[in-house]
C-alpha atoms as a PDB file:
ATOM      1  CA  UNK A   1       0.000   0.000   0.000  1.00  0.00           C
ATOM      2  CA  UNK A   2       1.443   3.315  -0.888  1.00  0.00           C
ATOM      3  CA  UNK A   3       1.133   5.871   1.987  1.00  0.00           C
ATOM      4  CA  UNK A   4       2.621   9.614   2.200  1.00  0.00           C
ATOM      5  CA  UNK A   5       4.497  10.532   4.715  1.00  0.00           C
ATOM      6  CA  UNK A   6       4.092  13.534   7.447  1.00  0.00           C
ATOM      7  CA  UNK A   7       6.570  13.337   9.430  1.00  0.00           C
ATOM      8  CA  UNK A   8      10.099  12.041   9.087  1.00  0.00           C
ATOM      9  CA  UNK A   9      10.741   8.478   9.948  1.00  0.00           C
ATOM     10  CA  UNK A  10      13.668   6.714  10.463  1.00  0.00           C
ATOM     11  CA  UNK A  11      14.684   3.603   8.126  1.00  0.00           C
ATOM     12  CA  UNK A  12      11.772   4.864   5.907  1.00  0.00           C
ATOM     13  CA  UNK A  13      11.657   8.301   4.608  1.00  0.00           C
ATOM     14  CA  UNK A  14      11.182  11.707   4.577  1.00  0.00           C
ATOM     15  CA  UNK A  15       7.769  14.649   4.923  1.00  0.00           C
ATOM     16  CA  UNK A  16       6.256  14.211   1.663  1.00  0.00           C
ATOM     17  CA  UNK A  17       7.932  10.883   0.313  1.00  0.00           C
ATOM     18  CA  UNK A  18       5.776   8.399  -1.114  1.00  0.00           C
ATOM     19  CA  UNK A  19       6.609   4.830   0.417  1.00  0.00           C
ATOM     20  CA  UNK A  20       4.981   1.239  -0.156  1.00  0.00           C
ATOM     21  CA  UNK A  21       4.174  -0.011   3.173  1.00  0.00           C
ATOM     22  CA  UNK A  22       2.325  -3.504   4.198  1.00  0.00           C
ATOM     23  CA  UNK A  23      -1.487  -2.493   4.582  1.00  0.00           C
ATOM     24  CA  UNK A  24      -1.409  -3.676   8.334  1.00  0.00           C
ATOM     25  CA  UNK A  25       1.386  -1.140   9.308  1.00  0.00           C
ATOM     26  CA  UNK A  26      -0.375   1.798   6.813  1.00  0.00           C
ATOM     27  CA  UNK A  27      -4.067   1.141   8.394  1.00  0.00           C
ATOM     28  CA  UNK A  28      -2.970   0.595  12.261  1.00  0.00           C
ATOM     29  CA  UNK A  29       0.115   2.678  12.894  1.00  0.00           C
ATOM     30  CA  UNK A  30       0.868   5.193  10.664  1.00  0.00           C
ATOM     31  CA  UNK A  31      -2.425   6.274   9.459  1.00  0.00           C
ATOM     32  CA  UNK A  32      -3.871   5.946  12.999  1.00  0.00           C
ATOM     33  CA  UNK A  33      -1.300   8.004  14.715  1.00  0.00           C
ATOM     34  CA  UNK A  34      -1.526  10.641  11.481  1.00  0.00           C
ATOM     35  CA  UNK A  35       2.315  10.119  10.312  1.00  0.00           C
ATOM     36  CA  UNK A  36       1.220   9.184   7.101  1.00  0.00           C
ATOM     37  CA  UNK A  37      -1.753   9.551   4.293  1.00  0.00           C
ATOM     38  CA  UNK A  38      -3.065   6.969   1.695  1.00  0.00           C
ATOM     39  CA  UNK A  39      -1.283   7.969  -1.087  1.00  0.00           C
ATOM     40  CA  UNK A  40      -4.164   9.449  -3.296  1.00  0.00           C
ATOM     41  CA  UNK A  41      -4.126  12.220  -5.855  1.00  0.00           C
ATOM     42  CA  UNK A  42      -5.857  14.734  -3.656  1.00  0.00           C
ATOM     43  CA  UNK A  43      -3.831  13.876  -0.920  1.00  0.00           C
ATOM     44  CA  UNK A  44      -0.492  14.247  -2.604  1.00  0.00           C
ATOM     45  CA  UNK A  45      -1.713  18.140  -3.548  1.00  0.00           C
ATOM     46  CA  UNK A  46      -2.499  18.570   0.123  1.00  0.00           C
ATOM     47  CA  UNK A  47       0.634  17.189   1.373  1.00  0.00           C
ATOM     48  CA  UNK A  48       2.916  19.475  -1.323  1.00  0.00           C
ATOM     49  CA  UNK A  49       0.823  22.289   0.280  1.00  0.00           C
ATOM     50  CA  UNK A  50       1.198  21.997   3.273  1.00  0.00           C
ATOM     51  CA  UNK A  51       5.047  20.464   3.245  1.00  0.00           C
ATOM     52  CA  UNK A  52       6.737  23.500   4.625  1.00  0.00           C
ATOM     53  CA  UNK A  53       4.405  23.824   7.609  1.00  0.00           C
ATOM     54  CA  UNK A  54       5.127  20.138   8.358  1.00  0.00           C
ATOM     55  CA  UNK A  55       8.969  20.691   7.683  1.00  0.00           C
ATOM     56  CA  UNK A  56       8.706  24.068  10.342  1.00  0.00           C
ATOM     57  CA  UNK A  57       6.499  21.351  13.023  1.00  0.00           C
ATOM     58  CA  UNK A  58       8.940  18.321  12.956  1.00  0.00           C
ATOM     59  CA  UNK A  59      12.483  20.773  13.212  1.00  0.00           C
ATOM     60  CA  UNK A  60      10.582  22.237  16.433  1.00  0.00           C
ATOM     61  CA  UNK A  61      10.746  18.378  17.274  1.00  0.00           C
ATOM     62  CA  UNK A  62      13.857  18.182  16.862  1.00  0.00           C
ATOM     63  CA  UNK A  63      14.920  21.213  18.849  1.00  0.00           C
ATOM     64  CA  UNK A  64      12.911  19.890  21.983  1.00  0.00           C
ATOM     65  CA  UNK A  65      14.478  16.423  20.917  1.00  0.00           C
ATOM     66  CA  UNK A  66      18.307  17.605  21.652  1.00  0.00           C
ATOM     67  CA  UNK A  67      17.292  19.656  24.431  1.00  0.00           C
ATOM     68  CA  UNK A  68      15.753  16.166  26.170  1.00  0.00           C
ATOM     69  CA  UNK A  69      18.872  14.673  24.793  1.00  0.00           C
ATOM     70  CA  UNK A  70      21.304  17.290  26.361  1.00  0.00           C
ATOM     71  CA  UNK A  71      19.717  16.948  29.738  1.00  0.00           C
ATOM     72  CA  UNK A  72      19.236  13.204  30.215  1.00  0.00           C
ATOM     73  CA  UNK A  73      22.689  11.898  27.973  1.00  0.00           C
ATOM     74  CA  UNK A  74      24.690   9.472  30.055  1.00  0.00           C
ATOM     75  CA  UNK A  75      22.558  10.502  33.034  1.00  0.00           C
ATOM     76  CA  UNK A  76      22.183   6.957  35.646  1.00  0.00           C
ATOM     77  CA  UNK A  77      18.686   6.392  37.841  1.00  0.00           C
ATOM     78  CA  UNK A  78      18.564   4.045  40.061  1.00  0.00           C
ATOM     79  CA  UNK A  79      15.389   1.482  40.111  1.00  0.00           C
ATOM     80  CA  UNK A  80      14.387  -0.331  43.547  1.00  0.00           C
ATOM     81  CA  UNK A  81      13.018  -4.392  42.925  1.00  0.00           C
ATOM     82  CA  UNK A  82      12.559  -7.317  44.777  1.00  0.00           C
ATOM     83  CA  UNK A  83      15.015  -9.810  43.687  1.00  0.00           C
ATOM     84  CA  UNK A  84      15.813 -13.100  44.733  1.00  0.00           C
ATOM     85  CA  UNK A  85      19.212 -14.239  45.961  1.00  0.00           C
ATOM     86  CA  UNK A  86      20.860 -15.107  42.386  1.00  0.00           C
ATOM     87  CA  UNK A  87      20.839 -11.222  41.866  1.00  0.00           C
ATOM     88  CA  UNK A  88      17.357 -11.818  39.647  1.00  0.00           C
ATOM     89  CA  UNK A  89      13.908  -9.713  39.815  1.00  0.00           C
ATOM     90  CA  UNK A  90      10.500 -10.854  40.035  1.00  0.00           C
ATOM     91  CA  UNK A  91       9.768  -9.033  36.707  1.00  0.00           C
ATOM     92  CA  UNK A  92      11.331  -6.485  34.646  1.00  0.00           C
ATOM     93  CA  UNK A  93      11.798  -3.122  34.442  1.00  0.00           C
ATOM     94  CA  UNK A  94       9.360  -2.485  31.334  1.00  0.00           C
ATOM     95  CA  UNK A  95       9.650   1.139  29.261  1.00  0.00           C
ATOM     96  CA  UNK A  96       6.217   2.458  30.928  1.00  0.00           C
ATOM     97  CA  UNK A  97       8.527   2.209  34.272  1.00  0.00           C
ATOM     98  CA  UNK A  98      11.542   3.905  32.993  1.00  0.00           C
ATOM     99  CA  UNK A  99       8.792   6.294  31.421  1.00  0.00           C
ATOM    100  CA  UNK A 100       7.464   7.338  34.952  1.00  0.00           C
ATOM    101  CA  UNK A 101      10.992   7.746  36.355  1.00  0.00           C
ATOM    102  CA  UNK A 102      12.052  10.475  33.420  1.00  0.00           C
ATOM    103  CA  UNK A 103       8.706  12.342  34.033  1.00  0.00           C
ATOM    104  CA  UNK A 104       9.411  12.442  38.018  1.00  0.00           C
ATOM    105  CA  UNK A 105      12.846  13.059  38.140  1.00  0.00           C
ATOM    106  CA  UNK A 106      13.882  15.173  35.462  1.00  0.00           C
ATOM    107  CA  UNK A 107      10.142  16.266  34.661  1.00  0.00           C
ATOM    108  CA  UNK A 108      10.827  15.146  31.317  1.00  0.00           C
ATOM    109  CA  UNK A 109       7.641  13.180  28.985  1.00  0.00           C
ATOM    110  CA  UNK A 110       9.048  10.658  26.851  1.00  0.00           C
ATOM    111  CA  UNK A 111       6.641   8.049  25.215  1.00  0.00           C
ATOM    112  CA  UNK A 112       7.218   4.202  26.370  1.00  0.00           C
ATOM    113  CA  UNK A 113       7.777   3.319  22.717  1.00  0.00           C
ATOM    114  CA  UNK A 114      10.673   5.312  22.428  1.00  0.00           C
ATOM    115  CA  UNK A 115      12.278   4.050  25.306  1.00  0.00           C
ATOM    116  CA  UNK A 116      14.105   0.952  24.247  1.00  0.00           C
ATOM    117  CA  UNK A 117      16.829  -0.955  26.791  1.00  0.00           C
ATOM    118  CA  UNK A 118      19.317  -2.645  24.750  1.00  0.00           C
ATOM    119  CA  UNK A 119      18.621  -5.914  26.387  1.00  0.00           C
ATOM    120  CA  UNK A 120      15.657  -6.676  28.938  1.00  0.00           C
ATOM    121  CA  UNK A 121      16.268  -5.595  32.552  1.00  0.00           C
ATOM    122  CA  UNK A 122      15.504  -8.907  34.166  1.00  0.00           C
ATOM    123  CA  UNK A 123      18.485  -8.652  36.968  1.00  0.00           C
ATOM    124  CA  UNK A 124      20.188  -6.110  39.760  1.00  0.00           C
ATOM    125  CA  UNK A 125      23.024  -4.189  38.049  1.00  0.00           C
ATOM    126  CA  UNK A 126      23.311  -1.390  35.274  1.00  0.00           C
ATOM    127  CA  UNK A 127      21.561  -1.174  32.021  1.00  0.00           C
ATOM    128  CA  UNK A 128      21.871   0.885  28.726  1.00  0.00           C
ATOM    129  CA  UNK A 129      18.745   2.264  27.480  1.00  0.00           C
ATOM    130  CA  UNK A 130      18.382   4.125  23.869  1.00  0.00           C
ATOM    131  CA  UNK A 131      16.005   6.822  24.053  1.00  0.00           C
ATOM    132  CA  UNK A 132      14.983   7.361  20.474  1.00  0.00           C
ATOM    133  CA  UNK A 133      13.567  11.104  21.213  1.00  0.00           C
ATOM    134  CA  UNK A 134      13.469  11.726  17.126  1.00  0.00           C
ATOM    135  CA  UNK A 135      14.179  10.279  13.678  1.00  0.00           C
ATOM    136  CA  UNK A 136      17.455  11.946  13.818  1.00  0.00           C
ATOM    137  CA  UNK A 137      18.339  12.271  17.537  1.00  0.00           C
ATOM    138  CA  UNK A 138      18.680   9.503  19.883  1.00  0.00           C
ATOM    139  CA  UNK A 139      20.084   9.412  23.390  1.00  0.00           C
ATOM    140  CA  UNK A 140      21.018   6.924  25.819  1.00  0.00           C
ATOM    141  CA  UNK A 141      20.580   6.789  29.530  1.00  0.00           C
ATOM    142  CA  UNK A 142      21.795   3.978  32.263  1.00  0.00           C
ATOM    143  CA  UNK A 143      19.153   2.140  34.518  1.00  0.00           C
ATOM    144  CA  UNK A 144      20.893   0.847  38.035  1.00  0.00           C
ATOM    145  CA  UNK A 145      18.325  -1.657  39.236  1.00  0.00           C
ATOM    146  CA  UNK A 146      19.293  -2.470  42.925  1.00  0.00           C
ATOM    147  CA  UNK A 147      17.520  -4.597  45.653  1.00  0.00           C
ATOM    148  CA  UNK A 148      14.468  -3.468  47.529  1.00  0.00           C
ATOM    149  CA  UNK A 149      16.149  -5.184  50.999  1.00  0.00           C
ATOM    150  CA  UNK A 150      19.493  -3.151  51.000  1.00  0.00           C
ATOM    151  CA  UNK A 151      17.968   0.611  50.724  1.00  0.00           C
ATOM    152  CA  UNK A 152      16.473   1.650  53.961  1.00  0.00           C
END
């Protein structure tokens, strides 16, 4: 299915590119969260008009993008679990989690689906996470997941 885009997304194009997509991904994700347009011949008009507008939107993006990035680059929280005694958690720390910690900490909103840890945090000790705050700016942070019992 050929979609156009409105916004510029990594690994598949540009504001105003016309991609073929599968019609699952077009229909429930980009269509849905109004990234992208079905690629018809009115809609290709609209999109040329308004490209600039959409160009001026997604570099304010970006500017709030590297200003999350220059505040929370290399920055370490620390995350209290239960764990059990071979150093492992009942759980994981999920994205929603790490999510809650940016917004209370550093007062900062990211959305859980760009929060991605580079492998699941299943076990005390430090963790990378990639913050993908942009198509063109990503960030990383460190996660220090440490036992409920020791902090008092």
């Amino acid at each position: 299915m050929k979609v156009i885009l409105l916004e510029n997304l990594r690994k598949l194009g540009e504001i105003g590119d016309i991609v073929e997509v599968k019609r699952g991904f077009a229909r429930n994700y980009l269509i849905s969260k109004k990234k992208a347009l079905f690629a018809s011949k009115v809609n290709i008009k609209e999109v040329e008009k308004i490209k600039q507008e959409l160009n001026k939107k997604d570099l304010e993006r970006k500017k709030e993008a590297k200003e999350i990035q220059e505040k929370l680059f290399k920055k370490e929280y620390k995350v209290k679990k239960l764990s059990t005694e071979n150093k492992e958690l009942y759980g994981s720390v999920k994205p929603t989690e790490i999510a809650k910690i940016l917004e209370e900490i550093e007062n900062v909103k990211i959305n859980p689906s760009m929060i991605q840890p580079e492998k699941e945090i299943k076990a005390l000790g430090t963790f990378k996470v990639i913050l993908n705050l942009h198509s063109e700016v990503q960030s990383y942070i460190f996660i220090k997941v440490i036992s409920e019992e020791n902090i008092k």
